[in-house]
Protein backbone atom coordinates (compact mmCIF):
# COMPACT_ATOMS: atom_id res chain seq x y z
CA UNK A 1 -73.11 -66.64 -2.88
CA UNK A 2 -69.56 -66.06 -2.55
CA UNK A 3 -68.94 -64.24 -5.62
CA UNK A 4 -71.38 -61.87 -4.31
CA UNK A 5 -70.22 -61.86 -0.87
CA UNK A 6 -67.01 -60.94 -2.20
CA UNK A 7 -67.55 -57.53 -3.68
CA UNK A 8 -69.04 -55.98 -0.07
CA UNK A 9 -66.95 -53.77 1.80
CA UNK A 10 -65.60 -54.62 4.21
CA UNK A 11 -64.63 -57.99 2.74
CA UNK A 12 -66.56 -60.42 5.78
CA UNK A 13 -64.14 -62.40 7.79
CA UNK A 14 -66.24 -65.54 7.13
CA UNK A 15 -65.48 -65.27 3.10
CA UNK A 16 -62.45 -66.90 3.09
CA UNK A 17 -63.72 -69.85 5.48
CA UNK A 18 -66.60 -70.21 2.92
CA UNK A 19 -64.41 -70.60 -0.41
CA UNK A 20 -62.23 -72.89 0.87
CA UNK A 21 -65.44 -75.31 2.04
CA UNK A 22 -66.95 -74.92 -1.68
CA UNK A 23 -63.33 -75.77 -3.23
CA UNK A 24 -63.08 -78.59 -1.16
CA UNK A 25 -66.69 -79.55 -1.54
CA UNK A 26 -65.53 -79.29 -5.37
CA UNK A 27 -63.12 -81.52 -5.13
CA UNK A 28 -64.71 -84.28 -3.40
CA UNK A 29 -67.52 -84.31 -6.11
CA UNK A 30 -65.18 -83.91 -9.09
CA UNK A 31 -66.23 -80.83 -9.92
CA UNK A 32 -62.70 -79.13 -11.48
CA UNK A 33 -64.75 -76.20 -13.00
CA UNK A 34 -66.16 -75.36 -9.79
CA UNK A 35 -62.90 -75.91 -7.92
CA UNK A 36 -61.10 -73.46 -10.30
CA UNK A 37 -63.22 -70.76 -10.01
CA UNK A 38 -63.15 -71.19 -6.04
CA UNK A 39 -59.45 -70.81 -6.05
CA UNK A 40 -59.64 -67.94 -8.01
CA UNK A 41 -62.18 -66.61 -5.71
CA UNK A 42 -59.78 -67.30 -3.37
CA UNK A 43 -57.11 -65.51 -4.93
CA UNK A 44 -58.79 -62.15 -5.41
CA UNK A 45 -60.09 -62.00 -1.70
CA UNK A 46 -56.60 -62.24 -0.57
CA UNK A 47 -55.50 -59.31 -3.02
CA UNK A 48 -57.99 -56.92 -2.12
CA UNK A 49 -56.69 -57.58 1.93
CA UNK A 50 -53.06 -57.34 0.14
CA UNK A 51 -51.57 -60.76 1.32
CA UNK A 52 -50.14 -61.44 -2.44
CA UNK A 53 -48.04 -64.93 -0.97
CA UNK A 54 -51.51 -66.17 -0.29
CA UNK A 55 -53.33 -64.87 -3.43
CA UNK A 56 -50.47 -66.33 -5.83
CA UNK A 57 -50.65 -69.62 -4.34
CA UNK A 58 -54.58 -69.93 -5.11
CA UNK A 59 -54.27 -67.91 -8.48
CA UNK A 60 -51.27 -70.54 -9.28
CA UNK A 61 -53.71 -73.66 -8.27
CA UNK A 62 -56.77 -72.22 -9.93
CA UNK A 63 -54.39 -71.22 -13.35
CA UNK A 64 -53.15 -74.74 -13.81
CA UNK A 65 -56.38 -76.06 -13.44
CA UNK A 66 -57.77 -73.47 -15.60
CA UNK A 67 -55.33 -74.47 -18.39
CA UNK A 68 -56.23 -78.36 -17.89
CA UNK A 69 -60.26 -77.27 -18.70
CA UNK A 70 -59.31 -75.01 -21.41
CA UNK A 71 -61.41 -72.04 -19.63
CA UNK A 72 -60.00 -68.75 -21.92
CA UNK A 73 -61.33 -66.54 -19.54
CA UNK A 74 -60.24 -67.68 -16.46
CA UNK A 75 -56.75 -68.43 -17.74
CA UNK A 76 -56.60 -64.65 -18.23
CA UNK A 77 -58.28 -63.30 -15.24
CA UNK A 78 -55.34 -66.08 -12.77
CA UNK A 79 -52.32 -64.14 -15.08
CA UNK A 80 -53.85 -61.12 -14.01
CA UNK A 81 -53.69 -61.29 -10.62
CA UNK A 82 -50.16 -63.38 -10.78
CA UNK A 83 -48.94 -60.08 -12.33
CA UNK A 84 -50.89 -57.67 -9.46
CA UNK A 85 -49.01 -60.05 -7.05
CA UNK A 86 -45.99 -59.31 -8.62
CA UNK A 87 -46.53 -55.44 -9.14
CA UNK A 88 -47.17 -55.68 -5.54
CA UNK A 89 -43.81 -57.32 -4.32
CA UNK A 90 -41.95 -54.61 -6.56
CA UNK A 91 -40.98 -56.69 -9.62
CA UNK A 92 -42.49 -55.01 -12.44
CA UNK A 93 -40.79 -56.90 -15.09
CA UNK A 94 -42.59 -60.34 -13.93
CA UNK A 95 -45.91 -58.63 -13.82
CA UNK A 96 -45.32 -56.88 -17.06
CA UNK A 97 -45.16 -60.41 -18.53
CA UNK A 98 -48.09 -61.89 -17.09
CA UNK A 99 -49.91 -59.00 -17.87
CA UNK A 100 -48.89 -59.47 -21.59
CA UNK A 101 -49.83 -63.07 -21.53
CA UNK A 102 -53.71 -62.43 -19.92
CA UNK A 103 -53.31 -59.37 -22.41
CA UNK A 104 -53.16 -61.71 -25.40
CA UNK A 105 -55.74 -64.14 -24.29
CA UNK A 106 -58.65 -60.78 -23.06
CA UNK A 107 -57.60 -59.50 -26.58
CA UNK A 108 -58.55 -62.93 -28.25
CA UNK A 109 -61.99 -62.62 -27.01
CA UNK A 110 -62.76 -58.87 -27.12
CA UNK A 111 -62.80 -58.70 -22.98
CA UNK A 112 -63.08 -54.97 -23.07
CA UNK A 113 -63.17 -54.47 -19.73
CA UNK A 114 -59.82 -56.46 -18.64
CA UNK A 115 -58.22 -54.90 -21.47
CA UNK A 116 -58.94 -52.05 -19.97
CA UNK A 117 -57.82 -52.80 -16.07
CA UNK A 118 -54.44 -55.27 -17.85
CA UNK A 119 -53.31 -51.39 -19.58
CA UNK A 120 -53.59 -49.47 -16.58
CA UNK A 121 -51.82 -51.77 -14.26
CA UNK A 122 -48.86 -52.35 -17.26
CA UNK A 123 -48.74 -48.42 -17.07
CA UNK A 124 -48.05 -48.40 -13.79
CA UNK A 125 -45.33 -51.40 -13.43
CA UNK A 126 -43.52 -49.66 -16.51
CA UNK A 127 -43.79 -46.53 -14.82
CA UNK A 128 -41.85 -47.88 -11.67
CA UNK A 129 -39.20 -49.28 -14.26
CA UNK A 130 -38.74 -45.40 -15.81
CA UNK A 131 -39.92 -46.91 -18.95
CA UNK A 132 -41.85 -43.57 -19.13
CA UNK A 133 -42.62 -44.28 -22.83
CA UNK A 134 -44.38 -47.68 -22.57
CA UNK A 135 -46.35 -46.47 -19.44
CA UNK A 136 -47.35 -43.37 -21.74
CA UNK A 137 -48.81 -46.00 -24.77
CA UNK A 138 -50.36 -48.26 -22.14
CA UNK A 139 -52.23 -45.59 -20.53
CA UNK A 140 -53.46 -44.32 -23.79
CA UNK A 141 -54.53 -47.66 -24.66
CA UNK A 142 -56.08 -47.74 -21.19
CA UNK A 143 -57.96 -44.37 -21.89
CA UNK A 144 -59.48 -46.10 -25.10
CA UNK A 145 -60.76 -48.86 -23.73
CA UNK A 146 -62.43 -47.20 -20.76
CA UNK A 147 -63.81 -44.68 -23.70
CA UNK A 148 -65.14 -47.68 -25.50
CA UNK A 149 -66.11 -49.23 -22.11
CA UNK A 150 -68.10 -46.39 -21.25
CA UNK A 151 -70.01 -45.41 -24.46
CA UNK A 152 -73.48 -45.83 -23.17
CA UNK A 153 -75.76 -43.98 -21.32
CA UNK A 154 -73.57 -43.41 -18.28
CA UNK A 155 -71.35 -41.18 -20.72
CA UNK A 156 -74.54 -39.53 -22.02
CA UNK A 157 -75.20 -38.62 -18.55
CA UNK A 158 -72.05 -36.79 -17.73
CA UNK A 159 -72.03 -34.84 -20.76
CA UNK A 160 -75.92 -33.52 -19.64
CA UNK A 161 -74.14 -32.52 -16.27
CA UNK A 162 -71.17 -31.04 -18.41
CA UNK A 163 -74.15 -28.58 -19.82
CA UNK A 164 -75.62 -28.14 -16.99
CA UNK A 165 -72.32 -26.70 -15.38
CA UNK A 166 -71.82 -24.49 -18.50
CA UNK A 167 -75.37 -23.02 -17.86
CA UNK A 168 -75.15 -22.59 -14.07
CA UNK A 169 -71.61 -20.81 -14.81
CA UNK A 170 -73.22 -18.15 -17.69
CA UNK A 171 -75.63 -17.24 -15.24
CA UNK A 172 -73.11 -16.52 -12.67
CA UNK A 173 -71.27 -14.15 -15.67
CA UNK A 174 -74.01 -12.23 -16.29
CA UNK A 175 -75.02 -11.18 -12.73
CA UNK A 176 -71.06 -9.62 -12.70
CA UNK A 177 -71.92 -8.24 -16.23
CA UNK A 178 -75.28 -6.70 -14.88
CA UNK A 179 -73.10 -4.57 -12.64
CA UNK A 180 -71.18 -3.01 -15.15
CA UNK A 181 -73.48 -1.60 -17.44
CA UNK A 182 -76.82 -1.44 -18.25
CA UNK A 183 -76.06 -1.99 -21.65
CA UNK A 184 -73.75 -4.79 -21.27
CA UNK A 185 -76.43 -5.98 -19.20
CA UNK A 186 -78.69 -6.02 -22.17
CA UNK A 187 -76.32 -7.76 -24.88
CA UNK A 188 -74.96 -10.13 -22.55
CA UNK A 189 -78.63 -11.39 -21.95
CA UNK A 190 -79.64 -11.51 -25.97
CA UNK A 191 -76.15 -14.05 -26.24
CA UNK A 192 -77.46 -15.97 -22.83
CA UNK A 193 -80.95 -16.19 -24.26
CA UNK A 194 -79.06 -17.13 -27.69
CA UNK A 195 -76.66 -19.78 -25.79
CA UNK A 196 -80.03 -20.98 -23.75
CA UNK A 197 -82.26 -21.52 -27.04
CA UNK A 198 -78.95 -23.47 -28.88
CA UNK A 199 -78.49 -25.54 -25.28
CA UNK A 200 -82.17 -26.48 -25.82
CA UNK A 201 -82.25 -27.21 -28.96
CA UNK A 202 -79.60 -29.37 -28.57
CA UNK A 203 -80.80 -31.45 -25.39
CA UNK A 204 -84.03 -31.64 -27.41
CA UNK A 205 -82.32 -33.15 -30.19
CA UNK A 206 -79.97 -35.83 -27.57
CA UNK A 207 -83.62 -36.32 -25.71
CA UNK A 208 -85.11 -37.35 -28.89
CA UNK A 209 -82.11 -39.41 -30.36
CA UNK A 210 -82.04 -41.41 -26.63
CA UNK A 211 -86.20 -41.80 -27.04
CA UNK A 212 -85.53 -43.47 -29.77
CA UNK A 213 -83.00 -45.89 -28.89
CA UNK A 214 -85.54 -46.28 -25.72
CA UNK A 215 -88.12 -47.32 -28.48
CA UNK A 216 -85.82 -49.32 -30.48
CA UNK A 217 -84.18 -51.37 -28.05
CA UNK A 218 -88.16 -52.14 -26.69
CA UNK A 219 -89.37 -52.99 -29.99
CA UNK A 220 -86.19 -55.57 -30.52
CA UNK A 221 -87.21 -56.70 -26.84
CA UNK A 222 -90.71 -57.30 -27.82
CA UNK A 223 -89.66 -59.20 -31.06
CA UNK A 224 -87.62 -61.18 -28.76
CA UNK A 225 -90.14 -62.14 -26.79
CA UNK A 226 -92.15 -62.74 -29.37
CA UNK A 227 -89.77 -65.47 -31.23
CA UNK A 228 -89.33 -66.76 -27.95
CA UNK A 229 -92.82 -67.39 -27.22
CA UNK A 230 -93.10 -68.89 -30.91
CA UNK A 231 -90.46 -70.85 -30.25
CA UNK A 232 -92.44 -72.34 -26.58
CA UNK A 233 -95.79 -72.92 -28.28
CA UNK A 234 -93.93 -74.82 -31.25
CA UNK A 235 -91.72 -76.85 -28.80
CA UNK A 236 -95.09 -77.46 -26.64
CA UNK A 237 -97.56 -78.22 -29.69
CA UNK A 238 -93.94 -80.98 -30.43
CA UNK A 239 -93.71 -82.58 -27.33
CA UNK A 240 -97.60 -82.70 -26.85
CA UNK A 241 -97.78 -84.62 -30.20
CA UNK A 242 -95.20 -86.92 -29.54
CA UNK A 243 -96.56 -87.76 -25.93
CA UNK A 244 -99.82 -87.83 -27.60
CA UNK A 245 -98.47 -90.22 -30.56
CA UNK A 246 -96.66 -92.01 -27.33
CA UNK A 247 -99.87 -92.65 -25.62
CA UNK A 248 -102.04 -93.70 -28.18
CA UNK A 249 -99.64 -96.51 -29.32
CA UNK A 250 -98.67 -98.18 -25.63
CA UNK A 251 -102.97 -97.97 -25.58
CA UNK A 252 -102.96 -99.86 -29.01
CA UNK A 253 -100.01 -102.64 -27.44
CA UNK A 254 -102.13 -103.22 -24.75
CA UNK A 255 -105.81 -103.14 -25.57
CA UNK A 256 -105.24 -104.28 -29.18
CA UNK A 257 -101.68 -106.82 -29.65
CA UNK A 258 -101.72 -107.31 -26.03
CA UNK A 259 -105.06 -108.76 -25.72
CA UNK A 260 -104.51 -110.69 -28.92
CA UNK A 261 -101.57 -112.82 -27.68
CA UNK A 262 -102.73 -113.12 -24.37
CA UNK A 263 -106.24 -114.94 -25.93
CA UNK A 264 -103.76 -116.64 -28.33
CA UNK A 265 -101.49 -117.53 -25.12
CA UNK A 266 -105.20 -119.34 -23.40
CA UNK A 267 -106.24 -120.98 -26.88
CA UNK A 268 -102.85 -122.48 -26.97
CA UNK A 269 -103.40 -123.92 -22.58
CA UNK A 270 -107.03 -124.81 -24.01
CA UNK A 271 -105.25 -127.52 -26.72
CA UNK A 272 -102.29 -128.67 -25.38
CA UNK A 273 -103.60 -131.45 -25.19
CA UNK A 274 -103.60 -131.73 -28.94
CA UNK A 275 -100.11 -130.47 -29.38
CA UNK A 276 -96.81 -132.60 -29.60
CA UNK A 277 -94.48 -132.33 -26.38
CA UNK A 278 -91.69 -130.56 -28.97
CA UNK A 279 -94.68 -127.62 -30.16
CA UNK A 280 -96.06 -127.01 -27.32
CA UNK A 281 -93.02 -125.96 -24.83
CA UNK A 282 -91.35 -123.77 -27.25
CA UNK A 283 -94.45 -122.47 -28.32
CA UNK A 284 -95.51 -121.44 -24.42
CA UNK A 285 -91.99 -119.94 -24.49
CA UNK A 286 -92.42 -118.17 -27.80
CA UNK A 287 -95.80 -116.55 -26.47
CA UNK A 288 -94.92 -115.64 -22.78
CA UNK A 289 -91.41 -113.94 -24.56
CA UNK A 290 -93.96 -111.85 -26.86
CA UNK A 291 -96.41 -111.08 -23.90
CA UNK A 292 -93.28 -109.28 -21.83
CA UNK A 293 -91.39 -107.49 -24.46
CA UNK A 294 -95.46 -106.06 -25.57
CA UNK A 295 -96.15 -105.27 -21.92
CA UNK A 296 -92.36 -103.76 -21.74
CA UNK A 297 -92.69 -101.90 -25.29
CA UNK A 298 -96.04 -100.62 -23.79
CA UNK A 299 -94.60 -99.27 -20.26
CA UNK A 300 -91.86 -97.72 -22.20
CA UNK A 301 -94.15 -95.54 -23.89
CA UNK A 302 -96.42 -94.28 -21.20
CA UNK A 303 -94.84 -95.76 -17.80
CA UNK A 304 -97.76 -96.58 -15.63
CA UNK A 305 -95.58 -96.34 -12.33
CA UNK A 306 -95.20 -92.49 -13.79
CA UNK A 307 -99.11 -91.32 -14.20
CA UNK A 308 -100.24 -93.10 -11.30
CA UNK A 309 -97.83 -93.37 -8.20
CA UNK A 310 -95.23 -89.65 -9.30
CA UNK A 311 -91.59 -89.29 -10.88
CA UNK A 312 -89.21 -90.81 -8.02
CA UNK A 313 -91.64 -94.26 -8.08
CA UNK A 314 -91.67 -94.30 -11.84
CA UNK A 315 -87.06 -93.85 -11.97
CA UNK A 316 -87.19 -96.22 -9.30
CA UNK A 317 -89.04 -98.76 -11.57
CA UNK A 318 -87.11 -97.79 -14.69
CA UNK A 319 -83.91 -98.60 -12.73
CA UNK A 320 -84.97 -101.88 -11.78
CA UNK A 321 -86.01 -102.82 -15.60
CA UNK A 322 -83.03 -101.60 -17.13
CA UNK A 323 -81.21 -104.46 -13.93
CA UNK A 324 -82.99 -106.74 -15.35
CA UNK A 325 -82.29 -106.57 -19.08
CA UNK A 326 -78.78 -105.02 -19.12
CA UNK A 327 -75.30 -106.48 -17.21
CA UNK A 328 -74.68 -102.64 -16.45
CA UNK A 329 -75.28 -101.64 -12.80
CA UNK A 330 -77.43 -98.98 -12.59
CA UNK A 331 -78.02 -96.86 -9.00
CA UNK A 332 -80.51 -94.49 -8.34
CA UNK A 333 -80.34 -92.22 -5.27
CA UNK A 334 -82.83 -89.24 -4.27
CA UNK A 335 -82.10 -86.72 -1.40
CA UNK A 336 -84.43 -84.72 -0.15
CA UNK A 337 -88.82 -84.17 -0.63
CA UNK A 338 -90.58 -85.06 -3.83
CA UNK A 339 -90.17 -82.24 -6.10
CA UNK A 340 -93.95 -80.65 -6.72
CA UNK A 341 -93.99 -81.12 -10.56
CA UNK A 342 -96.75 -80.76 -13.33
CA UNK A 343 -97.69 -83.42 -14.76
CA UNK A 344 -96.08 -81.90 -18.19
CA UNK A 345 -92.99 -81.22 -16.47
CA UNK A 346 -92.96 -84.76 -15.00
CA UNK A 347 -92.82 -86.53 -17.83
CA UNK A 348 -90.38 -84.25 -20.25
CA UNK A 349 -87.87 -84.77 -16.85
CA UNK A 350 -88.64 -88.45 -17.26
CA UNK A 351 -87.87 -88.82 -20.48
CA UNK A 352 -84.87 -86.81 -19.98
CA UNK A 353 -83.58 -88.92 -17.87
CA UNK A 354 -84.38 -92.24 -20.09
CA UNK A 355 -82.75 -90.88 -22.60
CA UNK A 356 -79.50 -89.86 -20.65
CA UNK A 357 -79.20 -93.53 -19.12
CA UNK A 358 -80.25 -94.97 -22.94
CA UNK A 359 -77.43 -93.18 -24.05
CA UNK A 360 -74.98 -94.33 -21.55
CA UNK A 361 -76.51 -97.96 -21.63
CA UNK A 362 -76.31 -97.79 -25.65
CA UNK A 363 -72.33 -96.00 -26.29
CA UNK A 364 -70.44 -95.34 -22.66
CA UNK A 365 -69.40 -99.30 -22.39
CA UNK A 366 -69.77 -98.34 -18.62
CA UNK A 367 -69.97 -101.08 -15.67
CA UNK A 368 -71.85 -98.80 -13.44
CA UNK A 369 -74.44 -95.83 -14.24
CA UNK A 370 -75.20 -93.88 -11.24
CA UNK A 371 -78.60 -91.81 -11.63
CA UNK A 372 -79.11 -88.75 -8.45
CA UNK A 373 -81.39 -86.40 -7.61
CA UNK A 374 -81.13 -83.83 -4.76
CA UNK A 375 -84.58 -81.48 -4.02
CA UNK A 376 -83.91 -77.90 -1.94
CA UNK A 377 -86.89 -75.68 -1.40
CA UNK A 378 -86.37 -74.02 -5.15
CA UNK A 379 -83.70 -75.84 -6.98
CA UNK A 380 -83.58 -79.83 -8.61
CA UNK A 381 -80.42 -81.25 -9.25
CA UNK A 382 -80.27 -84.23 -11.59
CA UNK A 383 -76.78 -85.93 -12.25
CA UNK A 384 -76.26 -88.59 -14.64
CA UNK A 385 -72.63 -89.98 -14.13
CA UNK A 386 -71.20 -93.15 -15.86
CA UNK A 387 -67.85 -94.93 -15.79
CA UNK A 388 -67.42 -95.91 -19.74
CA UNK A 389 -65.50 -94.13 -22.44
CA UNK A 390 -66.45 -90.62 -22.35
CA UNK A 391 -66.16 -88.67 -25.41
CA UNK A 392 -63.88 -85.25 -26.21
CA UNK A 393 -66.99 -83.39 -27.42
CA UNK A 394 -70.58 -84.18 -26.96
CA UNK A 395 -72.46 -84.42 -30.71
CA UNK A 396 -74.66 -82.11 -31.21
CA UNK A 397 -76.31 -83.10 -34.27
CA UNK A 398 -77.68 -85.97 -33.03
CA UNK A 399 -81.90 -85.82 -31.90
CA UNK A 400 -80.81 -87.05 -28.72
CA UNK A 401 -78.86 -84.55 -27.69
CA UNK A 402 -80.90 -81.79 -28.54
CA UNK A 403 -84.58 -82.94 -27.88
CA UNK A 404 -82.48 -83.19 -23.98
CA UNK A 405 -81.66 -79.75 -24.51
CA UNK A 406 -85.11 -78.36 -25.76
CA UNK A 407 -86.50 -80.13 -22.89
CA UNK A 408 -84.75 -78.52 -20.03
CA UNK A 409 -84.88 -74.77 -21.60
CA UNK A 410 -88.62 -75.64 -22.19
CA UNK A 411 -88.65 -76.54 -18.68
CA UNK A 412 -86.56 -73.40 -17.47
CA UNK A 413 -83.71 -75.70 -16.49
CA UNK A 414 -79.56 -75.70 -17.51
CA UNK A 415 -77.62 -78.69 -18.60
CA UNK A 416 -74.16 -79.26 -18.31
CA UNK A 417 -72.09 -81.74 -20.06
CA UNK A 418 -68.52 -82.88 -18.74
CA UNK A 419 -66.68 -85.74 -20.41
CA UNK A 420 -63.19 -87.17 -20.71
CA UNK A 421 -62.49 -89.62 -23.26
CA UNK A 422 -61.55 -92.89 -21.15
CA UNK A 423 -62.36 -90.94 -17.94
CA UNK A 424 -66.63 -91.85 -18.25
CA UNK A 425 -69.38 -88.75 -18.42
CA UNK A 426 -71.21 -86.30 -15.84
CA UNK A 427 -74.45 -84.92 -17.15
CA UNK A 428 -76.05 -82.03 -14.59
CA UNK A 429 -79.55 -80.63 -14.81
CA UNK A 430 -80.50 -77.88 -12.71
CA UNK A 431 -84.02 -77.32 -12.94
CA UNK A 432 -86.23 -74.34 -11.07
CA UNK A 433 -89.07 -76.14 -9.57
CA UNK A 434 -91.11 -72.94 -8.88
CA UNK A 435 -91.45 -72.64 -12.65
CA UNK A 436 -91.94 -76.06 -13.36
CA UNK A 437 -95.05 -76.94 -11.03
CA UNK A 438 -96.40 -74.38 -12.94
């Protein structure tokens, strides 16, 4: 909301109050990405109002943050503005070097645009050092990218109006021509009729050439949507089977090796009588042991707690199990209204979620795993955050991993992954819950 805020004119008063709550707000909840991008925020509100001490201190903060995270982009975009704040204060040479350095990096990754904004500022700063030559090459350079920049329809436009003038302005010479001669008159309007005929011809042919982009860009569009809806029925028709497959077999535990051991479990009370002290104990033992992990096999599968009391019961029970079995702590804590799910959606975010904390349970070597949920009106936030290991880059090979990501985009949802090796893992959902009730 503040990166919208920001671009209205005037800039609010309130703005500046705002970013420094969300980098704060960052901080607290160990959110650097966040918190870098809020400084920088921070840093190009206080340029546009020209207070460059203030805007180099945030740019500074965000950059070094920026560099820790390994975030190319913003890197570029904090030595941009270090080197406006320097063009501002008079010292061209210090911004020409920062502009060089977020040159390099913009370059790197094709950033048109900056390149475009980092030439015209280094024109200017070589400019105020008489370096008339440099400022010359920069501001061709400049001119190129805004040329590439702006080869689209916008451009297409202004030539039309570049027509349009010459037309308007050949009218205007043959009314003076009409008052010469009546002859003149008569030439001048065969070459205007001439000129008007090639003019058409030639927005004809630039009308027809734009139709079909029009119908070219559409068609790829439609293919698009197309794949993408290929792509939804196949991950559906997936999911579906292996819910299906999921169902059918906790129904087999139960009605078929569940009721087995359990008559096998009163056969065995019938006759103990009959059994020696050293069968019988170890036997009850044996029994009751293959009775829970059936029942616990079988709940894993389908949860009951999930198809017949909702999702926040059903985590809350799957909490408490994984207590019981595991010497890792697990929390859960939910903020906010029961998010109004499907009964689809309810279950893919469930098993989301068991796999996230299986994950953690099975590789993070954590002592705590801290599952949260926090419902708005619109907007579920899911964050699964352990103390273990961490990792330097998630694996994404394994099924894991990507039947978590299928899942969410499925759903409608993002998932972020942030990880430092020794330093534990955050994983963030954001899910739309408009789109998944439906």
């Amino acid at each position: 909301m503040a990166n919208i805020i920001q671009n209205k004119e005037p800039i609010p008063k309130t703005l500046f109050t705002e970013l420094r709550r969300t980098e704060r707000l960052s901080e607290q909840t160990k959110q650097a990405y966040f918190q870098a991008y809020a400084l920088n925020l921070l840093a190009t509100t206080y340029s546009r109002t020209k207070q460059p001490d203030s805007a180099r201190y945030f740019a500074t903060r965000s950059l070094k943050m920026a560099r820790e995270q390994n975030i190319s982009w913003l890197i570029a975009l904090n030595l941009f503005y270090l080197g406006i704040t320097e063009q501002f204060k008079d010292r061209p040479k210090a911004a020409i070097q920062y502009y060089q350095k977020s040159y390099r990096i913009a370059d790197s990754v094709n950033n048109v645009s900056m390149l475009r904004e980092l030439t015209r500022h280094a024109a200017e700063s070589y400019a105020h050092q008489d370096k008339y030559q440099e400022a010359y090459k920069s501001l061709l350079q400049s001119l190129a990218y805004t040329q590439e920049f702006y080869y689209s329809e916008q451009t297409k436009s202004i030539r039309l109006q570049e027509l349009d003038s010459q037309i308007k302005t050949l009218a205007v010479e043959k009314a003076l021509v009409k008052e010469q001669s009546q002859h003149q008159r008569t030439i001048n309007s065969m070459l205007v009729i001439g000129l008007f005929i090639s003019i058409v011809g030639v927005g004809t042919l630039i009308y027809m050439r734009r139709q079909q982009k029009l119908i070219t860009q559409q068609q790829a569009v439609i293919a698009q949507q197309q794949i993408r809806e290929l792509e939804l029925k196949s991950l559906r028709a997936m999911m579906e089977g292996q819910e299906g497959e999921r169902s059918r077999i906790a129904r087999d535990l139960h009605d078929g090796l569940g009721i087995q051991l359990s008559r096998i479990k009163l056969f065995v009370e019938a006759h103990q009588e009959a059994l020696p002290a050293s069968v019988r104990e170890p036997l009850n033992q044996f029994l009751d042991e293959a009775c829970t992990e059936t029942r616990l096999i079988s709940n894993d599968l389908r949860p009951y707690a999930l198809s017949t009391f909702g999702l926040i019961p059903a985590l809350e029970d799957l909490t408490q199990k994984l207590n019981l079995v595991n010497q890792t702590n697990v929390i859960f804590e939910h903020y906010g209204e029961t998010p109004v799910l499907s009964d689809e959606a309810s279950v893919m975010l469930y098993r989301v979620i068991q796999e996230l904390m299986n994950n953690a349970l099975k590789h993070a070597d954590a002592n705590t795993i801290t599952l949260q949920m926090m419902i708005s009106e619109a907007t579920a936030l899911i964050s699964v955050d352990d103390d273990g290991c961490g990792f330097a880059e998630p694996s994404r090979t394994g099924n894991g991993i990507t039947n978590i990501q299928s899942r969410i985009d499925y759903l409608g949802g993002q998932v972020m992954w942030q990880s430092e090796a020794g330093k534990g893992t955050s994983v963030m959902i954001s899910l739309p819950l408009k789109s998944s009730a439906t």
